[in-house]
N, C-alpha and C. Protein backbone atom coordinates (compact mmCIF):
# COMPACT_ATOMS: atom_id res chain seq x y z
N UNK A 1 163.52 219.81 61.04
CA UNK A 1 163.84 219.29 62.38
C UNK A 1 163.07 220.00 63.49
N UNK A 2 162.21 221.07 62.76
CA UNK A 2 161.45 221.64 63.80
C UNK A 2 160.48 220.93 64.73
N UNK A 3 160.29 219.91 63.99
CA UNK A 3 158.90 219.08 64.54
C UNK A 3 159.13 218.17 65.52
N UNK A 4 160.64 218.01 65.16
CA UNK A 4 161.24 216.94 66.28
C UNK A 4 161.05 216.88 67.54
N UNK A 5 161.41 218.40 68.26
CA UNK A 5 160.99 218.71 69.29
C UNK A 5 159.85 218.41 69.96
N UNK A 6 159.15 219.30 69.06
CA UNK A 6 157.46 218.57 69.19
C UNK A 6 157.11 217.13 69.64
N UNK A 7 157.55 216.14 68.66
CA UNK A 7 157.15 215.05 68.77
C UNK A 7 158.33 214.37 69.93
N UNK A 8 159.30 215.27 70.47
CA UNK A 8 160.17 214.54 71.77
C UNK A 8 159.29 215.04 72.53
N UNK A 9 158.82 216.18 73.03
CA UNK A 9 158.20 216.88 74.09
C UNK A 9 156.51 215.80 74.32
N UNK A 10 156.57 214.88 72.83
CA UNK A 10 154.66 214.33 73.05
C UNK A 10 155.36 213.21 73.82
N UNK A 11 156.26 212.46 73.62
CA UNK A 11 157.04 211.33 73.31
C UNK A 11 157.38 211.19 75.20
N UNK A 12 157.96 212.52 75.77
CA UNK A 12 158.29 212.57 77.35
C UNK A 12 156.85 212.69 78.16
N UNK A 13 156.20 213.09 77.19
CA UNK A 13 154.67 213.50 77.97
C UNK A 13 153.86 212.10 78.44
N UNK A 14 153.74 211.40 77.13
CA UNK A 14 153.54 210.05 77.42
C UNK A 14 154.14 209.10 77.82
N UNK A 15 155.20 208.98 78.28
CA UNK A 15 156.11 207.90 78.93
C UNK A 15 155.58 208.69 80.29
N UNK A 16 155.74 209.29 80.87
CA UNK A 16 154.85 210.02 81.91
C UNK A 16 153.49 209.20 82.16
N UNK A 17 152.65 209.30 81.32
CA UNK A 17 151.45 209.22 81.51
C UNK A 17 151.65 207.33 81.84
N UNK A 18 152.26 206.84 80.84
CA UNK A 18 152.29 204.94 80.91
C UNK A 18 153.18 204.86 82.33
N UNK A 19 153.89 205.23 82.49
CA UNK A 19 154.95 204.73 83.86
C UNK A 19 154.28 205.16 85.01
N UNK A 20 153.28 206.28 85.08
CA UNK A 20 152.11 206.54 86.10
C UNK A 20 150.96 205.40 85.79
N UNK A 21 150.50 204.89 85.24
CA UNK A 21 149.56 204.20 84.44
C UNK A 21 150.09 202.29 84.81
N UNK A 22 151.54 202.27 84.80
CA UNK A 22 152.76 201.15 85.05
C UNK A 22 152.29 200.83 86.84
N UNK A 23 152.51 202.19 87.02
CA UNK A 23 153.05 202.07 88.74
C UNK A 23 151.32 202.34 89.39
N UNK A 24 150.52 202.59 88.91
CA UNK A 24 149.78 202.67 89.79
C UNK A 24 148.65 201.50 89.88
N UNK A 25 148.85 201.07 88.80
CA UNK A 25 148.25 199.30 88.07
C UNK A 25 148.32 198.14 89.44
N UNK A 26 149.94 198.22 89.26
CA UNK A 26 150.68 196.92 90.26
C UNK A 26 150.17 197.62 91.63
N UNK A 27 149.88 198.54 91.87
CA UNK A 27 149.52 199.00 92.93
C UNK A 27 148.25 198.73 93.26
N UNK A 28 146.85 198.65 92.51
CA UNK A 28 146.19 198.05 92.27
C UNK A 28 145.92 196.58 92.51
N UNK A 29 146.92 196.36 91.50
CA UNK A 29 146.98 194.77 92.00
C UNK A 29 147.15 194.53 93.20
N UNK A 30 147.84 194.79 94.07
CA UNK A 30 148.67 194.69 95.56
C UNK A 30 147.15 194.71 96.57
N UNK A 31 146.55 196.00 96.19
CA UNK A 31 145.03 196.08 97.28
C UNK A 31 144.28 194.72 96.53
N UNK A 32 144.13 194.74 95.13
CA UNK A 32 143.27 193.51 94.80
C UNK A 32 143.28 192.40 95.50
N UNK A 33 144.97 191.91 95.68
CA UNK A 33 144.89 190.65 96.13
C UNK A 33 144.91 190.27 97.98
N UNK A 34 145.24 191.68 98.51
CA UNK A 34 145.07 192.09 99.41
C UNK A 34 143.75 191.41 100.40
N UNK A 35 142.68 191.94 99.06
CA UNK A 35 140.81 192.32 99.64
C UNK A 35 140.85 190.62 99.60
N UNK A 36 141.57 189.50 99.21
CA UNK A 36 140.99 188.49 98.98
C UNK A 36 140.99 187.70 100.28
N UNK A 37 142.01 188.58 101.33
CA UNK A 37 142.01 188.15 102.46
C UNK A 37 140.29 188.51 103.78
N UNK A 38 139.86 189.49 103.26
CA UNK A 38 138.81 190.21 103.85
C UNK A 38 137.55 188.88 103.99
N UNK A 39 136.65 189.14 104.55
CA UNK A 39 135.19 188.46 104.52
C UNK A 39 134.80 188.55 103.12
N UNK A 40 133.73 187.42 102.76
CA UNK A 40 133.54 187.31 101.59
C UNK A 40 132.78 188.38 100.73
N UNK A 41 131.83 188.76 101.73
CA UNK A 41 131.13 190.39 101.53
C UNK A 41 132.21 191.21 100.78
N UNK A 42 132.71 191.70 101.54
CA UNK A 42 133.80 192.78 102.20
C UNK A 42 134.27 192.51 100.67
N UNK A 43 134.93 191.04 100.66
CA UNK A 43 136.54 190.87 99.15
C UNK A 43 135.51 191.10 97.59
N UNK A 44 134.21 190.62 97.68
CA UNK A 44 133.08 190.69 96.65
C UNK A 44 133.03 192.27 96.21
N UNK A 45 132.76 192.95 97.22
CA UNK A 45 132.51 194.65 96.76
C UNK A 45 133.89 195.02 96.46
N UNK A 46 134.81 194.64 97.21
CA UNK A 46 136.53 195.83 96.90
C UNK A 46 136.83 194.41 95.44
N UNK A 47 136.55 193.80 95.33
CA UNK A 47 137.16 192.81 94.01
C UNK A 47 136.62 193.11 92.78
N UNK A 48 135.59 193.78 92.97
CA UNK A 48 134.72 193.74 91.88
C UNK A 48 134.89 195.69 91.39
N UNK A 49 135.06 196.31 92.48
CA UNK A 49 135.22 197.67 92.60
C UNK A 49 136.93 197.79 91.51
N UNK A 50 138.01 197.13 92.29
CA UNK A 50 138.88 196.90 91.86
C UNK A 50 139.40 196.54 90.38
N UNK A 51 138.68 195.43 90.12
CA UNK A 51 138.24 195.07 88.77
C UNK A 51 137.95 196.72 88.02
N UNK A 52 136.89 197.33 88.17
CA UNK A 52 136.43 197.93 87.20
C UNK A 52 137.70 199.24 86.94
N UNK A 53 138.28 199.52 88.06
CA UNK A 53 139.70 200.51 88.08
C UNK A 53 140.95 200.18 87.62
N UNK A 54 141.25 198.60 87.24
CA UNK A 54 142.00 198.02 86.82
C UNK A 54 141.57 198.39 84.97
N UNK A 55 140.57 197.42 84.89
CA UNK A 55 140.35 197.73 83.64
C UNK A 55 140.25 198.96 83.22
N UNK A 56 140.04 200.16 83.87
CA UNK A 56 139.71 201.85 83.12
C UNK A 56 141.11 202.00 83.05
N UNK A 57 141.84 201.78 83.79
CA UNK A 57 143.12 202.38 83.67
C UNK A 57 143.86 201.29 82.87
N UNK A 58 143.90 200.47 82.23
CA UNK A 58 144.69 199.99 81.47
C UNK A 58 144.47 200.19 79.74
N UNK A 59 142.57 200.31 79.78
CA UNK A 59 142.23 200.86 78.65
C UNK A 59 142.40 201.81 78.53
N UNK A 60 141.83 202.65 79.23
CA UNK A 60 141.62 204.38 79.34
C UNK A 60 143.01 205.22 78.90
N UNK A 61 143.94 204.73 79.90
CA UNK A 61 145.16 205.51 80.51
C UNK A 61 146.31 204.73 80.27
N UNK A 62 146.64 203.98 80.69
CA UNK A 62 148.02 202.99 80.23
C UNK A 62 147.91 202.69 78.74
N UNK A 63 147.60 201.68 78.12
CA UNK A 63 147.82 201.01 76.96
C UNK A 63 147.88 202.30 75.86
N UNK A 64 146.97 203.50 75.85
CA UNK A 64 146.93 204.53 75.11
C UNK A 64 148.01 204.92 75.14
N UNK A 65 148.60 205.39 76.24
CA UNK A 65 149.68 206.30 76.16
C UNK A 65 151.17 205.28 76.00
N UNK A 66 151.23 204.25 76.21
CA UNK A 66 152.02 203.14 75.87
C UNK A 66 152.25 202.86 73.98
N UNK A 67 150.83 202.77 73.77
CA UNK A 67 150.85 203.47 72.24
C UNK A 67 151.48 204.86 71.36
N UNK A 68 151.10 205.51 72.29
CA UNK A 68 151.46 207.08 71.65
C UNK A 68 152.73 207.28 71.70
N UNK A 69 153.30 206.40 73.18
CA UNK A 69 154.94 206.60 73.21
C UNK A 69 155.71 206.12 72.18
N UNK A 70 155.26 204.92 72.03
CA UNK A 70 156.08 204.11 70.92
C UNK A 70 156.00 204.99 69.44
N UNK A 71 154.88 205.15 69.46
CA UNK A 71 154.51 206.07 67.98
C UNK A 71 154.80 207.21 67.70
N UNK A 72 155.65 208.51 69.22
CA UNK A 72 156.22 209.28 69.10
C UNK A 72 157.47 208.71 68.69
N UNK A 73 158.30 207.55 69.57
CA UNK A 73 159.72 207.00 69.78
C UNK A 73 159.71 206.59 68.43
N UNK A 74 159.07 206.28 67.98
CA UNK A 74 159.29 205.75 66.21
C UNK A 74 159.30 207.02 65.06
N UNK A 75 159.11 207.51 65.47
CA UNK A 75 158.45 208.81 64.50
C UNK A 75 159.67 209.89 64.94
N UNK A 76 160.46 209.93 66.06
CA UNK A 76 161.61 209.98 66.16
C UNK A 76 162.91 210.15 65.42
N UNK A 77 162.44 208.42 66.10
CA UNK A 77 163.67 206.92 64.54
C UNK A 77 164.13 207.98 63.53
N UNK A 78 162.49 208.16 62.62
CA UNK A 78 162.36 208.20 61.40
C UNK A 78 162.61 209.26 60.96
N UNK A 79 162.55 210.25 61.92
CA UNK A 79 163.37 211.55 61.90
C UNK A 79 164.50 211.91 61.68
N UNK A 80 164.68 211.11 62.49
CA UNK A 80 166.65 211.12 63.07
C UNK A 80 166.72 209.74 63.13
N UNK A 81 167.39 209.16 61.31
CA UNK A 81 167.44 207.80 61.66
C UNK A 81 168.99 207.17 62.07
N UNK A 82 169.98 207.97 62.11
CA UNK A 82 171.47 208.10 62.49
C UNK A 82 171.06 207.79 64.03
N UNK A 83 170.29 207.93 64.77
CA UNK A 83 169.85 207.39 66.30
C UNK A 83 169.96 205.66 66.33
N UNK A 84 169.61 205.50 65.58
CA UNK A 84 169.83 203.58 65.35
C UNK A 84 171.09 203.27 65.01
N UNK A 85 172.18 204.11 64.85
CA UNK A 85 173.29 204.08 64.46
C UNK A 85 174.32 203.61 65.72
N UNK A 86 173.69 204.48 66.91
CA UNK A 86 174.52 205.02 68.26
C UNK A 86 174.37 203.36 68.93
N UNK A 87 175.49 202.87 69.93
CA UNK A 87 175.00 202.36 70.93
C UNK A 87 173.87 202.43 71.78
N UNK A 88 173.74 203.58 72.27
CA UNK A 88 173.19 203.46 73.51
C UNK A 88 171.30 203.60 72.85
N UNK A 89 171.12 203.98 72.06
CA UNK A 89 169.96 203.94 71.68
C UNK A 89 169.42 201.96 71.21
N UNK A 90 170.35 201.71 71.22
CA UNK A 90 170.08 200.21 70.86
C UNK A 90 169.76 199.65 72.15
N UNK A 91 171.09 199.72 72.95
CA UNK A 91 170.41 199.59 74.50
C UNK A 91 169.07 199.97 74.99
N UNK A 92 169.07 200.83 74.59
CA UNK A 92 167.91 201.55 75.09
C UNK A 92 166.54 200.79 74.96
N UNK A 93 166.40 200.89 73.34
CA UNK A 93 165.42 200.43 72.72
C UNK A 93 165.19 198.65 73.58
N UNK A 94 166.30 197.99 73.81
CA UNK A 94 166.31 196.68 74.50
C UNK A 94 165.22 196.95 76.08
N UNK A 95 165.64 198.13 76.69
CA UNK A 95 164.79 198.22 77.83
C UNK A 95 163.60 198.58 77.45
N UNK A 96 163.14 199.14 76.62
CA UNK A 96 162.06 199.67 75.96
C UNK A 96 161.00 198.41 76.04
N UNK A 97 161.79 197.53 75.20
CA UNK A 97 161.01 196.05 74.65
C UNK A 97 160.78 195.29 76.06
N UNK A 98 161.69 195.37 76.79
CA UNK A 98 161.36 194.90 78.30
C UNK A 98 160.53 195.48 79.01
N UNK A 99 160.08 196.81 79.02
CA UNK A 99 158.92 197.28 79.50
C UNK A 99 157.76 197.38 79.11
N UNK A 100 158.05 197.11 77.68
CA UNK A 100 156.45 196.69 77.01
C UNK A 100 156.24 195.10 77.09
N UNK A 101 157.06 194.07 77.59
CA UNK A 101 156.63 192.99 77.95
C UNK A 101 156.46 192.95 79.54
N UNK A 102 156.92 193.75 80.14
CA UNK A 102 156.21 194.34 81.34
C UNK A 102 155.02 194.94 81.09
N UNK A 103 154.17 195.75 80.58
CA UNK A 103 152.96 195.78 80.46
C UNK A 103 152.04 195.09 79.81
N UNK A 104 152.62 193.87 79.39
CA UNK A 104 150.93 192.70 78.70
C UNK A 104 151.63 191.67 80.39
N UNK A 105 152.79 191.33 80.52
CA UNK A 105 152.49 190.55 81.63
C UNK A 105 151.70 191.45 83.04
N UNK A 106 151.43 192.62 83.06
CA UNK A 106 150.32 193.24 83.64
C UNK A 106 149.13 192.72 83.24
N UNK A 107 149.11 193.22 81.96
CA UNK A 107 147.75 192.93 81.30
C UNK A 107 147.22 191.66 81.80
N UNK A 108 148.13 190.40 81.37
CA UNK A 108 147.40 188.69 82.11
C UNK A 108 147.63 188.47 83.52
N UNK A 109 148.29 190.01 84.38
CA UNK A 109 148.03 189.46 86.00
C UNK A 109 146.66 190.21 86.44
N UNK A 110 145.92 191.20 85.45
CA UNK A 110 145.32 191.65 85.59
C UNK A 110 143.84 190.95 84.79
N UNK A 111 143.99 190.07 83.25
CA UNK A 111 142.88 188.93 83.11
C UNK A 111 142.83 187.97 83.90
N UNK A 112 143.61 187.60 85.46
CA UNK A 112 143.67 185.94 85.61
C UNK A 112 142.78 186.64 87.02
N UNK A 113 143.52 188.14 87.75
CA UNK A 113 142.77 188.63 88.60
C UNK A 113 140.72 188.47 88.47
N UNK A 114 140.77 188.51 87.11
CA UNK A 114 139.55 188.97 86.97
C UNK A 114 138.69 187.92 87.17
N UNK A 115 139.78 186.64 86.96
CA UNK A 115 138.75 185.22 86.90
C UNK A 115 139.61 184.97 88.21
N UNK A 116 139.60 185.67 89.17
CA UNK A 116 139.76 184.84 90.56
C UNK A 116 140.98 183.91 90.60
N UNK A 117 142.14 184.62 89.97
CA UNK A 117 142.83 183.90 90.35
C UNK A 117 144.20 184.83 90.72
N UNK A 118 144.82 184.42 92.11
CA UNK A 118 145.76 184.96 92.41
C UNK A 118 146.92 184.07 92.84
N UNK A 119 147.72 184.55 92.22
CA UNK A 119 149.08 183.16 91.67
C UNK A 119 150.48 184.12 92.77
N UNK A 120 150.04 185.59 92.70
CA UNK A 120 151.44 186.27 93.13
C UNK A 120 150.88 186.83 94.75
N UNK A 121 151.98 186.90 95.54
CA UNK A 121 151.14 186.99 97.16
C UNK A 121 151.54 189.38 96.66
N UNK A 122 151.06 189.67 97.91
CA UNK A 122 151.18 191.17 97.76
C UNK A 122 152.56 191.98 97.95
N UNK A 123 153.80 190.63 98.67
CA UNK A 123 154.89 191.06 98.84
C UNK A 123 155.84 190.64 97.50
N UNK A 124 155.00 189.91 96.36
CA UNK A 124 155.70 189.95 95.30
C UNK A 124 155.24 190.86 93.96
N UNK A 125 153.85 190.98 94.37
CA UNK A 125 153.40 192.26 93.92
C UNK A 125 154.21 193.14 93.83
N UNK A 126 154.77 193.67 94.95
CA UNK A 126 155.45 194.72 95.53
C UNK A 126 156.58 194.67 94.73
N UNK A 127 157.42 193.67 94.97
CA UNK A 127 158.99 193.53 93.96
C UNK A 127 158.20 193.70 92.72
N UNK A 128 157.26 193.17 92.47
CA UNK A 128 157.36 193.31 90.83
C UNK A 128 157.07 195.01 90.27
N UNK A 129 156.50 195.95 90.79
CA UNK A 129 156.62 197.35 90.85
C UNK A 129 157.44 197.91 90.70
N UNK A 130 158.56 197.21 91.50
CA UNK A 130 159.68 198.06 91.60
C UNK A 130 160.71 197.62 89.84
N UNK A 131 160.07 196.19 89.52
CA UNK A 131 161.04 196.06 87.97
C UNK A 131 160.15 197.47 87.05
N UNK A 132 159.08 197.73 87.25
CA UNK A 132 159.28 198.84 86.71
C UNK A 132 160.21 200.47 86.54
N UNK A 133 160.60 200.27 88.20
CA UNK A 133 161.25 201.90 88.28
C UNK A 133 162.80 201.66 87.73
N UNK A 134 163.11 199.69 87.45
CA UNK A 134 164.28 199.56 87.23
C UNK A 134 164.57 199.88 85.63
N UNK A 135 163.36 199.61 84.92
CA UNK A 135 163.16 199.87 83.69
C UNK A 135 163.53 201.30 83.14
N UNK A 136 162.75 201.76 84.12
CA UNK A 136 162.75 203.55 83.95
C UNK A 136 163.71 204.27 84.49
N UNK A 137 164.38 203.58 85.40
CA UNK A 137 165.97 203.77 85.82
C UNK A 137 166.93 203.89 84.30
N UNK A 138 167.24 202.67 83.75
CA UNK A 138 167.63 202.48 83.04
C UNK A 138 167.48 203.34 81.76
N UNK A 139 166.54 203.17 81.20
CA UNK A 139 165.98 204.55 80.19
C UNK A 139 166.39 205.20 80.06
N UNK A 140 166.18 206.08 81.46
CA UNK A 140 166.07 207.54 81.28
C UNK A 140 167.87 207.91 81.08
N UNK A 141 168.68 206.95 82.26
CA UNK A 141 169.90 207.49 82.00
C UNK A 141 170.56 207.41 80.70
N UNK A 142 169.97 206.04 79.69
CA UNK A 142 170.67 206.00 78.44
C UNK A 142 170.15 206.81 77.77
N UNK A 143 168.91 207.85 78.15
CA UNK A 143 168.34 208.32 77.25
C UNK A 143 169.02 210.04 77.18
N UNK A 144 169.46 210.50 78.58
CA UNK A 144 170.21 211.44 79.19
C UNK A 144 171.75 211.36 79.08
N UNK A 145 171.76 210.13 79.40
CA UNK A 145 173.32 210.70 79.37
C UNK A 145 174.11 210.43 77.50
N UNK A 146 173.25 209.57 76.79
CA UNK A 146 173.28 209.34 75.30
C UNK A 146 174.75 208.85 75.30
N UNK A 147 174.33 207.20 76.02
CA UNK A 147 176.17 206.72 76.08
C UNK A 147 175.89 205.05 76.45
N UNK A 148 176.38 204.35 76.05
CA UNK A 148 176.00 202.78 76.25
C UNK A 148 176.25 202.83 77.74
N UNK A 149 176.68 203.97 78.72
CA UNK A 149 176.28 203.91 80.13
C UNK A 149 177.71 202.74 80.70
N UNK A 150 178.92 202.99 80.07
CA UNK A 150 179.62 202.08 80.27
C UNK A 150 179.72 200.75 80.93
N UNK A 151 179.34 199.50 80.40
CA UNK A 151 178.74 198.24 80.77
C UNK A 151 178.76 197.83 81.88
N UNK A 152 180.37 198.01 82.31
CA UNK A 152 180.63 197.22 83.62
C UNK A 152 180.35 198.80 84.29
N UNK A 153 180.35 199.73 84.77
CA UNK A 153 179.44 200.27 85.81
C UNK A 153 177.81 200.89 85.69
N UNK A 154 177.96 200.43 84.49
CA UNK A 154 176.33 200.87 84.28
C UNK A 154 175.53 199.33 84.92
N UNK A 155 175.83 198.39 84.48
CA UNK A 155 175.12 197.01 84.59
C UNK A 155 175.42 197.35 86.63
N UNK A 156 176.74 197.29 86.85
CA UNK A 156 177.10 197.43 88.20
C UNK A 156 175.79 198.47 89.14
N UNK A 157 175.98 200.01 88.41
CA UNK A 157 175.05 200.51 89.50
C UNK A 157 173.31 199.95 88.98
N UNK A 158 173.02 199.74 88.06
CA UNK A 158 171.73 198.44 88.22
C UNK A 158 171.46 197.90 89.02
N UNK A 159 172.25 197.30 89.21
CA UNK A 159 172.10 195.54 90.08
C UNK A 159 172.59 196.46 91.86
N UNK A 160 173.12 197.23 91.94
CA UNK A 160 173.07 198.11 93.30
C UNK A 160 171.93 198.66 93.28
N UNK A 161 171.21 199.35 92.53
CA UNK A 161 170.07 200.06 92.40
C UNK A 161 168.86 199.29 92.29
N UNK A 162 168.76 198.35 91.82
CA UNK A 162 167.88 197.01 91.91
C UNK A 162 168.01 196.73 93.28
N UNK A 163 168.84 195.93 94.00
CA UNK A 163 169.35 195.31 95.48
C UNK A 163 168.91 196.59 96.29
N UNK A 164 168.92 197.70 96.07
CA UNK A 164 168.69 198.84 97.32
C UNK A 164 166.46 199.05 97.28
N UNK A 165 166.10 198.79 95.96
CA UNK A 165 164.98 198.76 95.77
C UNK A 165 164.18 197.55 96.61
N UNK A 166 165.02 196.25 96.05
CA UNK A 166 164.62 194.70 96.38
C UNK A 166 164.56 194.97 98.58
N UNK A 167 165.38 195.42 98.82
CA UNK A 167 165.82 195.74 100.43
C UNK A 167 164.80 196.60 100.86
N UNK A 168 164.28 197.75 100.28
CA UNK A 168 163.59 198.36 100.63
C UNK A 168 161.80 197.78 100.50
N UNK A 169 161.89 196.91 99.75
CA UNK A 169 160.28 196.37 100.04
C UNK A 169 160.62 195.50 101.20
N UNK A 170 161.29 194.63 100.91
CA UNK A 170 161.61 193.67 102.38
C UNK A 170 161.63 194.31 103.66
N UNK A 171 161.70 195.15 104.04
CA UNK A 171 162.10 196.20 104.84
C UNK A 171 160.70 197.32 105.31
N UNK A 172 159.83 197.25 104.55
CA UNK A 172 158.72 197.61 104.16
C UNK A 172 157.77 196.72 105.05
N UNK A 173 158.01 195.23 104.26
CA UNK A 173 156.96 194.15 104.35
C UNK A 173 157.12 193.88 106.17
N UNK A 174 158.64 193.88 106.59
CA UNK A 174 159.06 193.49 108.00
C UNK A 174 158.21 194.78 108.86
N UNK A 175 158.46 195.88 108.87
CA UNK A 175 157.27 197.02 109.37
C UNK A 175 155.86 196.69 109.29
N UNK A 176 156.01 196.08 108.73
CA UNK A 176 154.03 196.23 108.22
C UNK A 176 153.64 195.12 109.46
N UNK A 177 154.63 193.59 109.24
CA UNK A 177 154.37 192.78 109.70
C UNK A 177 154.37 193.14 111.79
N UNK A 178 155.12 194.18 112.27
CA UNK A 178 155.52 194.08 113.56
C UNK A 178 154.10 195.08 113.96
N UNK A 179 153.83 195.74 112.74
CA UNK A 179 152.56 196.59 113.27
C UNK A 179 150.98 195.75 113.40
């Protein structure tokens, strides 16, 4: 069980690296679709600039360490396979799968970017960022507190913690707009 450690300590290292890799992507995206407002010059150099930082960081830096996580989190499992036993690791694993279908629907807002096409404006950009921190909200506490997070106030402070996130871009977007 010595190794366990090990492979929790690679396992926190890289969920680190993908949820930086998560959040700074959509952020990305947000200036991308941003530049499309600019002169055609102007959106040509930051679109194309953009492009190439999108793609390094999804190859480079995200998808890798999105890999390594899962392959620590499994290697885990297989360690300690009485963990599949518990509630809250089942939960867990459910947000897990939701954040890795949060990163390929990156992935195709980030192939459709590439062919010029922008379907989401920058203030939904924005909400969609934040389903990441809801992801990682979620996680971390089932992963900390090692408890199905009791339903009705766990789901409860979610959906408060979601709504205080959702308020705060709106709130964001209204500033931006008076400036």
């Amino acid at each position: 069980m010595e190794y366990y450690q090990y492979i929790k300590a690679i396992h926190i290292i890289f969920v680190v690296s993908w949820m930086a890799g998560l959040f700074y992507m959509v952020r990305l995206f947000i200036y991308h679709t941003e530049a499309q407002e600019k002169p055609e010059l102007e959106r040509n150099i930051l679109s194309a600039q953009f492009e190439i930082m999108e793609r390094k960081l999804m190859n480079i830096i995200t998808t890798p360490a999105m890999i390594l996580t899962a392959t620590a989190g499994i290697t885990m499992l297989c360690l300690n396979p009485y963990l599949m036993e518990v509630p809250w690791m089942k939960v867990k694993l459910c947000f897990v799968a939701g954040l890795i279908a949060y990163h390929f629907i990156c992935i195709g807002k980030m192939q459709q970017m590439r062919r010029g096409i922008f379907t989401w404006s920058s203030t939904q950009l924005r909400i969609w960022n934040e389903v990441a921190t809801i992801f990682l909200f979620a996680i971390v506490f089932l992963a900390v507190l090692k408890d199905a997070v009791n339903w009705i106030y766990g789901m409860v402070g979610l959906i408060v913690f979601s709504l205080i996130i959702m308020s705060a871009v709106k709130i964001y977007k209204y500033s931006r707009m008076k400036k």
